[in-house]
PDB file of N, CA and C in Angstrom:
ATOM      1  N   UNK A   1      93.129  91.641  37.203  1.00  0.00           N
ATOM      2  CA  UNK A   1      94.443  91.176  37.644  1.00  0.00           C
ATOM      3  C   UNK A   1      95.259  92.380  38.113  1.00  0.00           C
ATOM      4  N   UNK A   2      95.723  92.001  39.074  1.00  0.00           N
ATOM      5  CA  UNK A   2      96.642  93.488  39.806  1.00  0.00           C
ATOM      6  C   UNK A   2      97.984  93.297  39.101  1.00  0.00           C
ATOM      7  N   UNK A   3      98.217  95.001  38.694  1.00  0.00           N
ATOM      8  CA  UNK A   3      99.748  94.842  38.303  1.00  0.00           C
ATOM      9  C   UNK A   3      99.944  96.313  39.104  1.00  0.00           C
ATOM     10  N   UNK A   4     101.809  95.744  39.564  1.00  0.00           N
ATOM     11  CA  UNK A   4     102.267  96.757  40.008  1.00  0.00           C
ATOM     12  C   UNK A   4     103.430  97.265  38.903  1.00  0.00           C
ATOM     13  N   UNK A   5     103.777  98.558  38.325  1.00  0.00           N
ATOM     14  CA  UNK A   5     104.612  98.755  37.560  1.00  0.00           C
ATOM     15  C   UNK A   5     105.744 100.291  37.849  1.00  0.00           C
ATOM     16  N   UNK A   6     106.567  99.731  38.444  1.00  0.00           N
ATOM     17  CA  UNK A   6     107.602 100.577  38.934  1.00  0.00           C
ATOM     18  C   UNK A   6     108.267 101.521  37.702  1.00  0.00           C
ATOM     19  N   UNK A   7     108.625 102.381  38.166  1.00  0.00           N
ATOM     20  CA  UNK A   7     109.412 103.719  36.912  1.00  0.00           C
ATOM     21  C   UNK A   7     110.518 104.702  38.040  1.00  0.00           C
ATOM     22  N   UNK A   8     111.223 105.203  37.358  1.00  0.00           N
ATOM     23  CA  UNK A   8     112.536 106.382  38.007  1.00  0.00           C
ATOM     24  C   UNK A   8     113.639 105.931  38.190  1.00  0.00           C
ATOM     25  N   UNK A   9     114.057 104.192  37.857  1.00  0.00           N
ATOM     26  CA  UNK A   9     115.127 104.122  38.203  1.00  0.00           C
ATOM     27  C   UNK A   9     116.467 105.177  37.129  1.00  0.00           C
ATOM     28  N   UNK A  10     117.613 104.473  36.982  1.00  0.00           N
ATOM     29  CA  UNK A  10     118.356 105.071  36.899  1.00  0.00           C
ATOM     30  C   UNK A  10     120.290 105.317  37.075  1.00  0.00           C
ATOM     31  N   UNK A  11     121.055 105.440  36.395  1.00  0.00           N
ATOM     32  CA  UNK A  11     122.429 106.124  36.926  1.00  0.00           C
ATOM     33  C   UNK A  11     122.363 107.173  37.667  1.00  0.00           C
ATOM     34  N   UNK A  12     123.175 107.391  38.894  1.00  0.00           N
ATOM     35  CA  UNK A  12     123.104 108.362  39.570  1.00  0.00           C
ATOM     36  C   UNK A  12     124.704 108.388  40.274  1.00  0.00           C
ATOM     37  N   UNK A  13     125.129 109.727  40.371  1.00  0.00           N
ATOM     38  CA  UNK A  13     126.398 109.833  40.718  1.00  0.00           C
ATOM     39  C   UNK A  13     126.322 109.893  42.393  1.00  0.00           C
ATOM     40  N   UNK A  14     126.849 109.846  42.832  1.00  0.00           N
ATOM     41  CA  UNK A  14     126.948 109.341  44.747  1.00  0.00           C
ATOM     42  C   UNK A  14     126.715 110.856  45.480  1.00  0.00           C
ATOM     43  N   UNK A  15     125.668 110.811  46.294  1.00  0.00           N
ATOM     44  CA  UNK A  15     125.273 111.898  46.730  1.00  0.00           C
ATOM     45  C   UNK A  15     124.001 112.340  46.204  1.00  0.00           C
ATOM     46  N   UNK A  16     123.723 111.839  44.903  1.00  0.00           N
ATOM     47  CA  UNK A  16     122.551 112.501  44.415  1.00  0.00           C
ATOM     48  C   UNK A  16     121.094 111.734  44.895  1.00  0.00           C
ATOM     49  N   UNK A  17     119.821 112.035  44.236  1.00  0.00           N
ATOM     50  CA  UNK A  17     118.621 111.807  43.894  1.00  0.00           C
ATOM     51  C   UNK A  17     118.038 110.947  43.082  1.00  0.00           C
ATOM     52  N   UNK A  18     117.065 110.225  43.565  1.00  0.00           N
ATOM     53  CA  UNK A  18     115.915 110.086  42.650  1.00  0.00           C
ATOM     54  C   UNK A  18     114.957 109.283  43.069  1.00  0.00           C
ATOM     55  N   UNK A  19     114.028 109.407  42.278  1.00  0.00           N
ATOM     56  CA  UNK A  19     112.937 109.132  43.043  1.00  0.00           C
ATOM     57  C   UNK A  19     111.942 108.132  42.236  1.00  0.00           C
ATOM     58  N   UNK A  20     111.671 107.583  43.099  1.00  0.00           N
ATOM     59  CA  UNK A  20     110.860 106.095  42.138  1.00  0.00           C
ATOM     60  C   UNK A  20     109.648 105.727  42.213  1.00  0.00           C
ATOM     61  N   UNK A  21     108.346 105.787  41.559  1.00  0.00           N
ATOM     62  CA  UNK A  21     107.305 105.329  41.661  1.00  0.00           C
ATOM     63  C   UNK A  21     107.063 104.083  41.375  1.00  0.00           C
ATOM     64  N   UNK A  22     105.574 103.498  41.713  1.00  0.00           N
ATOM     65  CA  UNK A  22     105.082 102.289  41.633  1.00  0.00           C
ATOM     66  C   UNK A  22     103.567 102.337  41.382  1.00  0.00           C
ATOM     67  N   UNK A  23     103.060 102.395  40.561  1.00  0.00           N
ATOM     68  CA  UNK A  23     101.399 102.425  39.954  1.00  0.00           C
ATOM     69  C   UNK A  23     100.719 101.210  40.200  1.00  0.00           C
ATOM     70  N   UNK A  24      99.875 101.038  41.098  1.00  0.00           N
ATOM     71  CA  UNK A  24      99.098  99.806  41.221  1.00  0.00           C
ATOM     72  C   UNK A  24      97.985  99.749  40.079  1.00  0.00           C
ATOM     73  N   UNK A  25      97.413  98.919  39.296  1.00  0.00           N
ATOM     74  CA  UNK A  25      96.332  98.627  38.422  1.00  0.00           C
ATOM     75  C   UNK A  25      95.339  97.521  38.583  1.00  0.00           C
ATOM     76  N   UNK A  26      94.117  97.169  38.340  1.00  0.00           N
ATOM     77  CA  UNK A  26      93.317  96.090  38.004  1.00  0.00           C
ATOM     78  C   UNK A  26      92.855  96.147  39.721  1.00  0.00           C
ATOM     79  N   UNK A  27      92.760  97.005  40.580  1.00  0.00           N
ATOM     80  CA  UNK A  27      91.917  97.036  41.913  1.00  0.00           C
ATOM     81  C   UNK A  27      91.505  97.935  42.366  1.00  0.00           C
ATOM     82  N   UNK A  28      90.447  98.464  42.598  1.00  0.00           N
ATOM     83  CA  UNK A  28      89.756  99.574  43.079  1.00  0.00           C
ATOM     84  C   UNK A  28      90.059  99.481  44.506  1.00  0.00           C
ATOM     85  N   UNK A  29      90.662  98.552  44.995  1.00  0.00           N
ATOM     86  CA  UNK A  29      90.943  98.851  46.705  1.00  0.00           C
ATOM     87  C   UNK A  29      92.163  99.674  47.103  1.00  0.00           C
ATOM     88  N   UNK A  30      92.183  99.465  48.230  1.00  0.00           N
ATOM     89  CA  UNK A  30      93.233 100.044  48.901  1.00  0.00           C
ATOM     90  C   UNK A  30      93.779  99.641  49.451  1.00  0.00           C
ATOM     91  N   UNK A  31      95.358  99.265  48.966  1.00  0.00           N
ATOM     92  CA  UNK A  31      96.026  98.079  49.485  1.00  0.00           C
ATOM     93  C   UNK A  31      96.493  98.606  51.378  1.00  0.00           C
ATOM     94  N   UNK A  32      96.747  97.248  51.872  1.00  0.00           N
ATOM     95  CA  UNK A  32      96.654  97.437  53.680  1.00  0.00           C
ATOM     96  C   UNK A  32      98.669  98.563  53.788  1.00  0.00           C
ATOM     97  N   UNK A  33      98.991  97.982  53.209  1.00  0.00           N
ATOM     98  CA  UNK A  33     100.419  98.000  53.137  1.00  0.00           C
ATOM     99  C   UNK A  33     101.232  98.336  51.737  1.00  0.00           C
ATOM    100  N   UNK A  34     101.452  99.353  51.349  1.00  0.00           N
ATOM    101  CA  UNK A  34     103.026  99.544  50.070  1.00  0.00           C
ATOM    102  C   UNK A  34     104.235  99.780  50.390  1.00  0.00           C
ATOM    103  N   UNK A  35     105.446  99.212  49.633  1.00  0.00           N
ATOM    104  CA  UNK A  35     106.048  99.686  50.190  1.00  0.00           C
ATOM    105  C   UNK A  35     107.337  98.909  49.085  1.00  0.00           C
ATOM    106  N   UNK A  36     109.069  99.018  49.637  1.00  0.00           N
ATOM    107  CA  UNK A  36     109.862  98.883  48.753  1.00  0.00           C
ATOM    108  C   UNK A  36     110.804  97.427  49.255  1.00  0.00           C
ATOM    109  N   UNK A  37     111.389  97.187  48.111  1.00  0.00           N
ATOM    110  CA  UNK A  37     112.459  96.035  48.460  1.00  0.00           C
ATOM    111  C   UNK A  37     113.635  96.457  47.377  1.00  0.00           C
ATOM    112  N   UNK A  38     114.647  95.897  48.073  1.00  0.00           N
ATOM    113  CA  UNK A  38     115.536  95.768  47.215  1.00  0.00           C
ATOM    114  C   UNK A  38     116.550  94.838  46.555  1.00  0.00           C
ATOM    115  N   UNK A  39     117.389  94.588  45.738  1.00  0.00           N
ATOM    116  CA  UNK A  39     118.253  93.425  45.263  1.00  0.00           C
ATOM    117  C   UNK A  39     119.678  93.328  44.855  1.00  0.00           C
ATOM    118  N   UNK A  40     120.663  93.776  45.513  1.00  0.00           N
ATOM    119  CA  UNK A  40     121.869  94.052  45.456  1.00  0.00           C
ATOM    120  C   UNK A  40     122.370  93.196  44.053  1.00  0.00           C
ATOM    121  N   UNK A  41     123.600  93.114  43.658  1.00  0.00           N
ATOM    122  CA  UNK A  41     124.106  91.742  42.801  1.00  0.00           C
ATOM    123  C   UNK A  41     124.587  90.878  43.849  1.00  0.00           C
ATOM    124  N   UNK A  42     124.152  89.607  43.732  1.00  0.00           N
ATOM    125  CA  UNK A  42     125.016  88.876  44.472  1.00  0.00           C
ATOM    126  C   UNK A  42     124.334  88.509  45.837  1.00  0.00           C
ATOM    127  N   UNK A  43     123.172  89.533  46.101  1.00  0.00           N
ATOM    128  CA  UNK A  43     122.510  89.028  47.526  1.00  0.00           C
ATOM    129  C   UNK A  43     121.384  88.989  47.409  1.00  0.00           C
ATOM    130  N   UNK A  44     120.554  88.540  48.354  1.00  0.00           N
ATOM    131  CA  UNK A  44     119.451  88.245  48.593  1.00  0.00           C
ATOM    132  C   UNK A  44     118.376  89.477  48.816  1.00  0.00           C
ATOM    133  N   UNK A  45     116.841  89.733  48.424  1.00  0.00           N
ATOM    134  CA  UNK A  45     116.311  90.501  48.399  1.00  0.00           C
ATOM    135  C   UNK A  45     116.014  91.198  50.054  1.00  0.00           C
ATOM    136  N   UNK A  46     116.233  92.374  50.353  1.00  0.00           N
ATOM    137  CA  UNK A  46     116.061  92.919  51.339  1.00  0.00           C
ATOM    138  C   UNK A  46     114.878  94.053  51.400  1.00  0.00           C
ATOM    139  N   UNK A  47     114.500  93.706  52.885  1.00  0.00           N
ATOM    140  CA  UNK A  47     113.147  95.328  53.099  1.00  0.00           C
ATOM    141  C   UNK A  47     113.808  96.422  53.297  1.00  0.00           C
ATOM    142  N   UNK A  48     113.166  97.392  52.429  1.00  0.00           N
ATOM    143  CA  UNK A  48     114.084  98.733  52.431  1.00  0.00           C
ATOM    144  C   UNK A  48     112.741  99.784  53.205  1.00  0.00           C
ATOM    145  N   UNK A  49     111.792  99.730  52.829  1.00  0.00           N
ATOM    146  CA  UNK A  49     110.435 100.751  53.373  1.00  0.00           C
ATOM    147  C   UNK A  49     109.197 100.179  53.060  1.00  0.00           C
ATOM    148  N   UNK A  50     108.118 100.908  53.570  1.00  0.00           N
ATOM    149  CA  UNK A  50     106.868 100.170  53.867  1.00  0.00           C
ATOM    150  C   UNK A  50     106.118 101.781  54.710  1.00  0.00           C
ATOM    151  N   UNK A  51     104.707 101.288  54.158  1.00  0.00           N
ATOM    152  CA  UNK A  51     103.896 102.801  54.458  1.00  0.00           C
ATOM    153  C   UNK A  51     102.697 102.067  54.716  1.00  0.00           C
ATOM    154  N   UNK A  52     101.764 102.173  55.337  1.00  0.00           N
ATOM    155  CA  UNK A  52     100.546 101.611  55.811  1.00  0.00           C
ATOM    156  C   UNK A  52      99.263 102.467  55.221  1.00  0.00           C
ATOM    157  N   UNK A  53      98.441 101.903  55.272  1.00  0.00           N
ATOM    158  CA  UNK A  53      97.347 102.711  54.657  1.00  0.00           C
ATOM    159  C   UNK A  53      96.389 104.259  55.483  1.00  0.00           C
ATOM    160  N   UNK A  54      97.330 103.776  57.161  1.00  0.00           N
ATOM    161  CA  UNK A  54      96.608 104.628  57.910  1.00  0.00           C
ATOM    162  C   UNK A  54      98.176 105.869  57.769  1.00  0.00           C
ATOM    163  N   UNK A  55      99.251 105.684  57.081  1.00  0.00           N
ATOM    164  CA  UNK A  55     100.537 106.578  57.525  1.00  0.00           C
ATOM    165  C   UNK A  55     101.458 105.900  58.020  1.00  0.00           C
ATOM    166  N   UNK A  56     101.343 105.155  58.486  1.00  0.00           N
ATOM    167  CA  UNK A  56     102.579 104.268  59.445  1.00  0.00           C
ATOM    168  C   UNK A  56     103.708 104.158  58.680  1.00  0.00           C
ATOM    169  N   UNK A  57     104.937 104.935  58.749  1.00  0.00           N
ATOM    170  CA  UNK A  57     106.227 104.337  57.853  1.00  0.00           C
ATOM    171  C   UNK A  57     106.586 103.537  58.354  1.00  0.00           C
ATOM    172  N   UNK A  58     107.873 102.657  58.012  1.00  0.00           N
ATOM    173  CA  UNK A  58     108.755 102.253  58.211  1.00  0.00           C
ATOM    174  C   UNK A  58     110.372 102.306  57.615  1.00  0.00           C
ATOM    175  N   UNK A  59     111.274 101.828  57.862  1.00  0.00           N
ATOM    176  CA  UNK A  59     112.311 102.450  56.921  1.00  0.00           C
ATOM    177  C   UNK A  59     113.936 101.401  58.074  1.00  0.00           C
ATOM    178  N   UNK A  60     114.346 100.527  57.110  1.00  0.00           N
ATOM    179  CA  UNK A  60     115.726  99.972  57.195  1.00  0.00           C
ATOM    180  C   UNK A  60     116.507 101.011  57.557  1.00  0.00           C
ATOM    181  N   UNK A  61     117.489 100.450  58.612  1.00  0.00           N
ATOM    182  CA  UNK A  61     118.479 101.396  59.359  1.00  0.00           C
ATOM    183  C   UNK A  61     119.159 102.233  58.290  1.00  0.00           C
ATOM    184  N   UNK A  62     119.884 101.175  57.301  1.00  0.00           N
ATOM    185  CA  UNK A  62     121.035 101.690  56.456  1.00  0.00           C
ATOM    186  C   UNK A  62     119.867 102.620  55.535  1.00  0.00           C
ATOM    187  N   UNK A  63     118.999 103.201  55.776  1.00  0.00           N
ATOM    188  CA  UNK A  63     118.191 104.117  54.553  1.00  0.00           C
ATOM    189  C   UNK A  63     117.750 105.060  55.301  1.00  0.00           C
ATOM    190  N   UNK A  64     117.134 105.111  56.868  1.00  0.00           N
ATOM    191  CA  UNK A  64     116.670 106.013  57.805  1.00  0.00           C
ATOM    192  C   UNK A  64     117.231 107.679  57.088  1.00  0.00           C
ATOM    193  N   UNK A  65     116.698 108.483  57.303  1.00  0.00           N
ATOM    194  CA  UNK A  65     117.147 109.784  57.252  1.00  0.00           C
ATOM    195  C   UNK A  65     117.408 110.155  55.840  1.00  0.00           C
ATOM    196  N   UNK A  66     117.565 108.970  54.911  1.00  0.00           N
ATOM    197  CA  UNK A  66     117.720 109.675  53.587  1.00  0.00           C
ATOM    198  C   UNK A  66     116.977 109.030  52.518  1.00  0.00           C
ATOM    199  N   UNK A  67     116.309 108.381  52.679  1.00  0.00           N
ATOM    200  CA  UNK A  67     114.715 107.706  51.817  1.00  0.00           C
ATOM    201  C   UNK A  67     113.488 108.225  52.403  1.00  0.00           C
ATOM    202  N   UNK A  68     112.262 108.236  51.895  1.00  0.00           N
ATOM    203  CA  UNK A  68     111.049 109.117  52.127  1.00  0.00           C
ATOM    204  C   UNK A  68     110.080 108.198  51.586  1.00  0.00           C
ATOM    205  N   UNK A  69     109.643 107.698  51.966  1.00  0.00           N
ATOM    206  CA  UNK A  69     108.001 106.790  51.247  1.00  0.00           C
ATOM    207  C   UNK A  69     106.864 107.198  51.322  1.00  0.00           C
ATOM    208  N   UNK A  70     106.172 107.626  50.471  1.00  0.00           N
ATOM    209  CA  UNK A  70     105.051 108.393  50.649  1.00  0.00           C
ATOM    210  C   UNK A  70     103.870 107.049  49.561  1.00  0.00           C
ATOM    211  N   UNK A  71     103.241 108.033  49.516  1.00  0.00           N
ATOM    212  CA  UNK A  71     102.025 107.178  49.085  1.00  0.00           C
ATOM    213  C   UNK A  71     100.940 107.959  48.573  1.00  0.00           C
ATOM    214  N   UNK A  72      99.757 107.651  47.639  1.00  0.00           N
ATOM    215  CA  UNK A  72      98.793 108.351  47.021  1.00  0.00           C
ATOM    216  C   UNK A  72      97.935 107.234  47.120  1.00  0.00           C
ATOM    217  N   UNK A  73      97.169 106.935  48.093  1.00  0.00           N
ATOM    218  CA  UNK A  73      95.879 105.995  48.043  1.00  0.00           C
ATOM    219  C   UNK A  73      94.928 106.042  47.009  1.00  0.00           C
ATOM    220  N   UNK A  74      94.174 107.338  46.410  1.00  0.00           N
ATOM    221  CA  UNK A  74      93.415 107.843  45.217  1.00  0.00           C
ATOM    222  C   UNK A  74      94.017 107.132  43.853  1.00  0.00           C
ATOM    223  N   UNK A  75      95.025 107.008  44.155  1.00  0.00           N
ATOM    224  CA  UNK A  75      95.891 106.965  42.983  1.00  0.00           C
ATOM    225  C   UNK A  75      96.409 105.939  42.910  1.00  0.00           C
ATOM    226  N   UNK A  76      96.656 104.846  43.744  1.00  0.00           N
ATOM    227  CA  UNK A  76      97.652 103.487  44.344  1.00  0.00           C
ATOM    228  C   UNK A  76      98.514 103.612  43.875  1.00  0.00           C
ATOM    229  N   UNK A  77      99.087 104.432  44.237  1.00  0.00           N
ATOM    230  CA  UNK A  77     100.751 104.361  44.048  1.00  0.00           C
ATOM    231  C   UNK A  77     101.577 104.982  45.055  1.00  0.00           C
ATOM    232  N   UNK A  78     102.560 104.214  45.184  1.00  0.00           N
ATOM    233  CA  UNK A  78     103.638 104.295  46.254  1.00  0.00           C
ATOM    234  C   UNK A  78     104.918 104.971  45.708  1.00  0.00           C
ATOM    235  N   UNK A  79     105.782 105.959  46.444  1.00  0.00           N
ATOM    236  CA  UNK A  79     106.909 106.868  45.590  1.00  0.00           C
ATOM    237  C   UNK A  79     107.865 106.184  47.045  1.00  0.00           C
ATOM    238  N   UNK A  80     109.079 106.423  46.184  1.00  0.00           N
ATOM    239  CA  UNK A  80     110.451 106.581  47.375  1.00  0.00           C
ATOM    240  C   UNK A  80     111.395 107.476  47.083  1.00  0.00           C
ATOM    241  N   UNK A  81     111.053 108.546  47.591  1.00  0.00           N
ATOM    242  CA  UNK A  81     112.433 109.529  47.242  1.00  0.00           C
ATOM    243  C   UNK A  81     113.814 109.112  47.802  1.00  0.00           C
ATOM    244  N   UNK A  82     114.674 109.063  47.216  1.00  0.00           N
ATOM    245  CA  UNK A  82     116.121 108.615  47.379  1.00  0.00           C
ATOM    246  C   UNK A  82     116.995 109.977  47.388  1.00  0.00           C
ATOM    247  N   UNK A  83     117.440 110.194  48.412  1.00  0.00           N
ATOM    248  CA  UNK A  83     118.232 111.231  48.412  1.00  0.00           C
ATOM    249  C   UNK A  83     119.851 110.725  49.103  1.00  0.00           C
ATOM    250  N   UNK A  84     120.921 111.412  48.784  1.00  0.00           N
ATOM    251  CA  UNK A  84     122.431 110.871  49.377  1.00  0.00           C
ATOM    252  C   UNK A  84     122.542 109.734  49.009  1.00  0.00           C
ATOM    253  N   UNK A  85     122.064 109.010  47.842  1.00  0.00           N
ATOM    254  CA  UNK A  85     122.825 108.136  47.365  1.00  0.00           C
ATOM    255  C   UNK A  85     124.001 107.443  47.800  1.00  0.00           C
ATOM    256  N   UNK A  86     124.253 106.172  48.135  1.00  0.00           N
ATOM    257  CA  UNK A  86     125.447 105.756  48.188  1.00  0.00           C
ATOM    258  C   UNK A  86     125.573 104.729  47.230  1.00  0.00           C
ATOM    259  N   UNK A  87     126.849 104.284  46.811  1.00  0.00           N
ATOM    260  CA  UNK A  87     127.180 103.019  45.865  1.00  0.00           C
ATOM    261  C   UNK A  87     126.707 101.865  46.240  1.00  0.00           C
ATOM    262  N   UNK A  88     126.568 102.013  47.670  1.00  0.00           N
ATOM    263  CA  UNK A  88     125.947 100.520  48.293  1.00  0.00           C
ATOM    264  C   UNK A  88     124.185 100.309  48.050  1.00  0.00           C
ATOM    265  N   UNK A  89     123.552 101.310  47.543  1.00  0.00           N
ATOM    266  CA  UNK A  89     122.162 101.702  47.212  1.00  0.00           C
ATOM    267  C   UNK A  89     122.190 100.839  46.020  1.00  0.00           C
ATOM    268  N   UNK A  90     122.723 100.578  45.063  1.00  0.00           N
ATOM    269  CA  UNK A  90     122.627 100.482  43.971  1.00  0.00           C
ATOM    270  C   UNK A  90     122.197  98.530  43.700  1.00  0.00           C
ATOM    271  N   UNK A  91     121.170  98.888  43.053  1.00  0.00           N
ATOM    272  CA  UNK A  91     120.250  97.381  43.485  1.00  0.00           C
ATOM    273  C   UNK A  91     118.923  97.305  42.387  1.00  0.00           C
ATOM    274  N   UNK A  92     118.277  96.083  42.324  1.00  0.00           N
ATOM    275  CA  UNK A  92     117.080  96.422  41.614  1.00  0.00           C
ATOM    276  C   UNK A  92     115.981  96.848  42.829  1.00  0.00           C
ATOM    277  N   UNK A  93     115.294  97.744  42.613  1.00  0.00           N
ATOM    278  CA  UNK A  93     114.239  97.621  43.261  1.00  0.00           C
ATOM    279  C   UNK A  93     112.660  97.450  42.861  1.00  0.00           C
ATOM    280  N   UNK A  94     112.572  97.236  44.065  1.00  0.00           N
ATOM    281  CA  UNK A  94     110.772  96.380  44.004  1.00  0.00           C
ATOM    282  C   UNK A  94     110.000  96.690  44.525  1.00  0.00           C
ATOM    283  N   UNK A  95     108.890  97.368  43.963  1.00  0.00           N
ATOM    284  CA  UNK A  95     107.454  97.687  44.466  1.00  0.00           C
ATOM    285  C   UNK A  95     106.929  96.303  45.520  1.00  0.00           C
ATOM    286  N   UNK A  96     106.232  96.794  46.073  1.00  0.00           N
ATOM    287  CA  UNK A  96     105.136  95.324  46.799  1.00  0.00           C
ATOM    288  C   UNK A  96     104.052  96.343  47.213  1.00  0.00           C
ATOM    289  N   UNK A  97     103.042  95.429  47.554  1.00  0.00           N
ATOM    290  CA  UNK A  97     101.544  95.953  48.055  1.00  0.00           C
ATOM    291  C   UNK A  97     101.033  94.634  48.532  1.00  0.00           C
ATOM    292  N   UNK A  98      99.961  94.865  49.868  1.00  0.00           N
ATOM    293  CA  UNK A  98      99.395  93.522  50.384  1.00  0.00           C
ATOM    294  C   UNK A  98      97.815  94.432  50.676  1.00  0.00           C
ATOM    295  N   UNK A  99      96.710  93.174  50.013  1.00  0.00           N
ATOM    296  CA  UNK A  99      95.951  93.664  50.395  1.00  0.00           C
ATOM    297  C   UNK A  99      95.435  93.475  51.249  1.00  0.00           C
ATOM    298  N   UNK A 100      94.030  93.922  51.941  1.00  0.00           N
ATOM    299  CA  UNK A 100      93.211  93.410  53.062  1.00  0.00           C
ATOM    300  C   UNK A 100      93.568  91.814  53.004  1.00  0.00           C
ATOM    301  N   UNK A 101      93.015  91.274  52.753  1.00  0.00           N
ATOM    302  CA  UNK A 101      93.238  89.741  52.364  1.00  0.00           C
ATOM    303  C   UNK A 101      94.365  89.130  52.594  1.00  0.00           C
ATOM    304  N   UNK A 102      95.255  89.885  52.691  1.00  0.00           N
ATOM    305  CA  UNK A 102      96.719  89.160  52.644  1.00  0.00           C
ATOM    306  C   UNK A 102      97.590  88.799  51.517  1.00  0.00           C
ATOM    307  N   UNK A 103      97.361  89.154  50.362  1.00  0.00           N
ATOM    308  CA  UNK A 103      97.892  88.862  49.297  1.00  0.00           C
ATOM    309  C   UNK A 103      98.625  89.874  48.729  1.00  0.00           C
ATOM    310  N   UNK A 104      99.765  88.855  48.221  1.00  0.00           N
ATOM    311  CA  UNK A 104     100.916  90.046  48.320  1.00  0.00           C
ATOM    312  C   UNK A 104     101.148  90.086  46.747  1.00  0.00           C
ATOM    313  N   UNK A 105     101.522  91.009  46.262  1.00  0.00           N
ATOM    314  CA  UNK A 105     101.690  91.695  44.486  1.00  0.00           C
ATOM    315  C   UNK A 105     103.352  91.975  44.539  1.00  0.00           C
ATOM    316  N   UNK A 106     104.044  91.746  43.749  1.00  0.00           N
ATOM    317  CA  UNK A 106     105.046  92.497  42.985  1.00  0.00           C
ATOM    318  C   UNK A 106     105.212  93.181  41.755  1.00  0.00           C
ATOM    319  N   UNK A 107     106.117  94.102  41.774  1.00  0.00           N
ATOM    320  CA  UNK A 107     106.573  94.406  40.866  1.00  0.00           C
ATOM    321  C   UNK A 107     107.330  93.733  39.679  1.00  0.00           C
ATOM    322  N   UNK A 108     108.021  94.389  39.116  1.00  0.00           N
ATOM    323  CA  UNK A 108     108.846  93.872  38.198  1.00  0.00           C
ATOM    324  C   UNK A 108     110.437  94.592  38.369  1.00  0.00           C
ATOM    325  N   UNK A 109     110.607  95.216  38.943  1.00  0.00           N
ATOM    326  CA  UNK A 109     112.030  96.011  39.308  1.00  0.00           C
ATOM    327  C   UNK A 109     112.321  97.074  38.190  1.00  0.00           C
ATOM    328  N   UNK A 110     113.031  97.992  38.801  1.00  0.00           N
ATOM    329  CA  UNK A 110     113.263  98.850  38.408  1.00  0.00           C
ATOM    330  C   UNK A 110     115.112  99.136  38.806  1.00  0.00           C
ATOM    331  N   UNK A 111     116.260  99.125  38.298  1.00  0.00           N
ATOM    332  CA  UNK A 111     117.430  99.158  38.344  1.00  0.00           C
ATOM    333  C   UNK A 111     117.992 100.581  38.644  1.00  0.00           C
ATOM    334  N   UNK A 112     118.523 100.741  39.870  1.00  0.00           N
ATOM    335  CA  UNK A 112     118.907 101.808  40.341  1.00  0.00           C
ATOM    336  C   UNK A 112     120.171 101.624  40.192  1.00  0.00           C
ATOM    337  N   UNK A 113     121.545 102.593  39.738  1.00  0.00           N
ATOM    338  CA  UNK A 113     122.841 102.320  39.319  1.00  0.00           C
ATOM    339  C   UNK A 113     123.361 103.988  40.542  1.00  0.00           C
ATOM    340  N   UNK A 114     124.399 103.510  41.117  1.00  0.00           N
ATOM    341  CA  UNK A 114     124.920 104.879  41.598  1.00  0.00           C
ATOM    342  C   UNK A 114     126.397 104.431  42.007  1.00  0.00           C
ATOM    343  N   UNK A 115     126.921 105.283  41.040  1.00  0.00           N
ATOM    344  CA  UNK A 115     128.391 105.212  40.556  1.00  0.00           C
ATOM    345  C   UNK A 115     129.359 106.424  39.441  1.00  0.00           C
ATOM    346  N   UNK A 116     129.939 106.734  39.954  1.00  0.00           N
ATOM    347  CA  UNK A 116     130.446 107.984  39.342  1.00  0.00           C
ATOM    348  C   UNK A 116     130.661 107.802  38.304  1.00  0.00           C
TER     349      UNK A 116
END
């Protein structure tokens, strides 16, 4: 059974860092696609980044230039460095992975807080 299990969230004061992993388990493959979501209070879940298995990023306007998605295939796990923080960042976030097949995994969230 695949589990994805996110870690790094966090309080963070506005401007700062941090950085969040996601450990895939129970598959020796290599998922097609990892990548992040997020969950404001009050709104609906949004795509924040996405990394392909060949490199391909992707990355939501409001995050461009100051999020980083990398990835460890050996390892299945997907990171998002968060840098410049804003208050509007502050959300649960969510691992995902899709494999060859098409089947899509979540996480369980991880609560990012950024507020002085």
């Amino acid at each position: 059974q695949v589990q994805l299990v996110e870690s790094g969230g966090g309080l963070v004061q506005p401007g700062g860092s941090l950085r969040l992993s996601c450990a895939a388990s129970g598959t020796m493959f290599i998922f097609n696609v990892m990548g992040w979501y997020r969950q404001a209070p009050g709104k609906q879940r949004e795509w924040v980044a996405t990394k392909g298995n060949r490199g391909t990023t992707n990355y939501v306007a409001s995050v461009q230039g100051r999020f980083t998605i990398s990835r460890d295939n050996f390892k299945n796990t997907v990171y998002l460095q968060m840098n410049s923080l804003k208050p509007e960042d502050t959300a649960v976030y969510y691992c995902n992975a899709v494999s060859s097949n098409g089947a899509n995994y979540w996480g369980n969230g991880t609560l990012v807080t950024v507020s002085s």
